[in-house]
Protein backbone atom coordinates (compact mmCIF):
# COMPACT_ATOMS: atom_id res chain seq x y z
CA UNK A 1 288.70 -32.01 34.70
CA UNK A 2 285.61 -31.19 36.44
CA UNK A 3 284.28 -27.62 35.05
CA UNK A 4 281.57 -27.25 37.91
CA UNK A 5 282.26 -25.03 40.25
CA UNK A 6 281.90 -25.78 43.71
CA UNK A 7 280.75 -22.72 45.23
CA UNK A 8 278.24 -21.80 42.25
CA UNK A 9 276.39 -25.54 43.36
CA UNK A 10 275.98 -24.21 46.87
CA UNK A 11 274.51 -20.98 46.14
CA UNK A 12 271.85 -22.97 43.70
CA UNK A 13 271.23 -25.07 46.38
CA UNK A 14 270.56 -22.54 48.73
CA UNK A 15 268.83 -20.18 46.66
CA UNK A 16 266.97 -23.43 45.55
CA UNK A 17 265.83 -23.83 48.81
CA UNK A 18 264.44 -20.53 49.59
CA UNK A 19 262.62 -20.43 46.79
CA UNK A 20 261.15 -23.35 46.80
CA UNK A 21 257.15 -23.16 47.58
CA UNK A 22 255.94 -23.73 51.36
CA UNK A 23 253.87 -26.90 51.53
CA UNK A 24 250.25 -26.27 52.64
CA UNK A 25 249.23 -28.51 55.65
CA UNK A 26 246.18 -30.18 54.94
CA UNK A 27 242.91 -29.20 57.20
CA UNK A 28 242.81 -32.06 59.77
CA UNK A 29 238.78 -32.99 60.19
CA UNK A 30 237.79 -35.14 63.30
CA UNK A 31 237.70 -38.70 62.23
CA UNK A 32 233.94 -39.80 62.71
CA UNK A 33 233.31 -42.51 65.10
CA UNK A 34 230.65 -44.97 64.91
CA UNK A 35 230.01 -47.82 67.53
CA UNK A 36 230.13 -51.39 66.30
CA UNK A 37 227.11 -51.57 68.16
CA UNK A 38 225.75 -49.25 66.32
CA UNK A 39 226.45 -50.61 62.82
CA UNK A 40 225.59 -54.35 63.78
CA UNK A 41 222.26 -54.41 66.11
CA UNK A 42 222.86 -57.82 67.39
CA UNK A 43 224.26 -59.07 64.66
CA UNK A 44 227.79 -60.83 63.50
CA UNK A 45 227.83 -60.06 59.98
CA UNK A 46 226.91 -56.80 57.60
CA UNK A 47 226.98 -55.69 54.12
CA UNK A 48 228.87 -52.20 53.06
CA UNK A 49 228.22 -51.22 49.39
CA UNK A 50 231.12 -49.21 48.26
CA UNK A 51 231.57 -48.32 44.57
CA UNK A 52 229.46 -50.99 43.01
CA UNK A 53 231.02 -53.96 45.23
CA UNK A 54 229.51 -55.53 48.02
CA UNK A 55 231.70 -55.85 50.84
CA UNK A 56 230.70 -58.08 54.09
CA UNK A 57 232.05 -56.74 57.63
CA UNK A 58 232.03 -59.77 60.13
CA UNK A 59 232.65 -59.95 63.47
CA UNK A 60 234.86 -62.92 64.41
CA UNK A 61 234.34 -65.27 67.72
CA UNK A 62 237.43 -63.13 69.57
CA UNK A 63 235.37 -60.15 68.77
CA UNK A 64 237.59 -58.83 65.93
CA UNK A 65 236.44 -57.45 62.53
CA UNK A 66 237.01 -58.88 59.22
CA UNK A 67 236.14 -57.22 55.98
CA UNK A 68 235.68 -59.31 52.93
CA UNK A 69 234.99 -58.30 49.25
């Protein structure tokens, strides 16, 4: 015998739901843009230092990027 009663879950529920705290949206910043051009002066390949690792950003002969720890 099931001693839940039915009607005392949907109130929880509900009241579980308006109670429940709003999320905050998080501030949207502009996402800075920098031109490849910019970044590689001519060349195909560059090095990124990022938390004690160097990383190498290459550009490929279709033009695409590769990044490579």
């Amino acid at each position: 015998m099931n001693s839940h009663n039915h009607d005392n879950f949907h109130h929880r529920y509900r009241r579980a739901a308006i109670e429940a705290p709003r999320q905050v949206e998080p501030m949207h910043r502009p996402t800075r843009v920098v031109a490849s051009s910019a970044l590689f002066s001519g060349e195909h390949e560059i090095g990124i230092s990022h938390a004690g690792s160097l990383y190498r950003l290459k550009i490929t002969r279709q033009g695409k990027l590769i990044l490579n720890k």
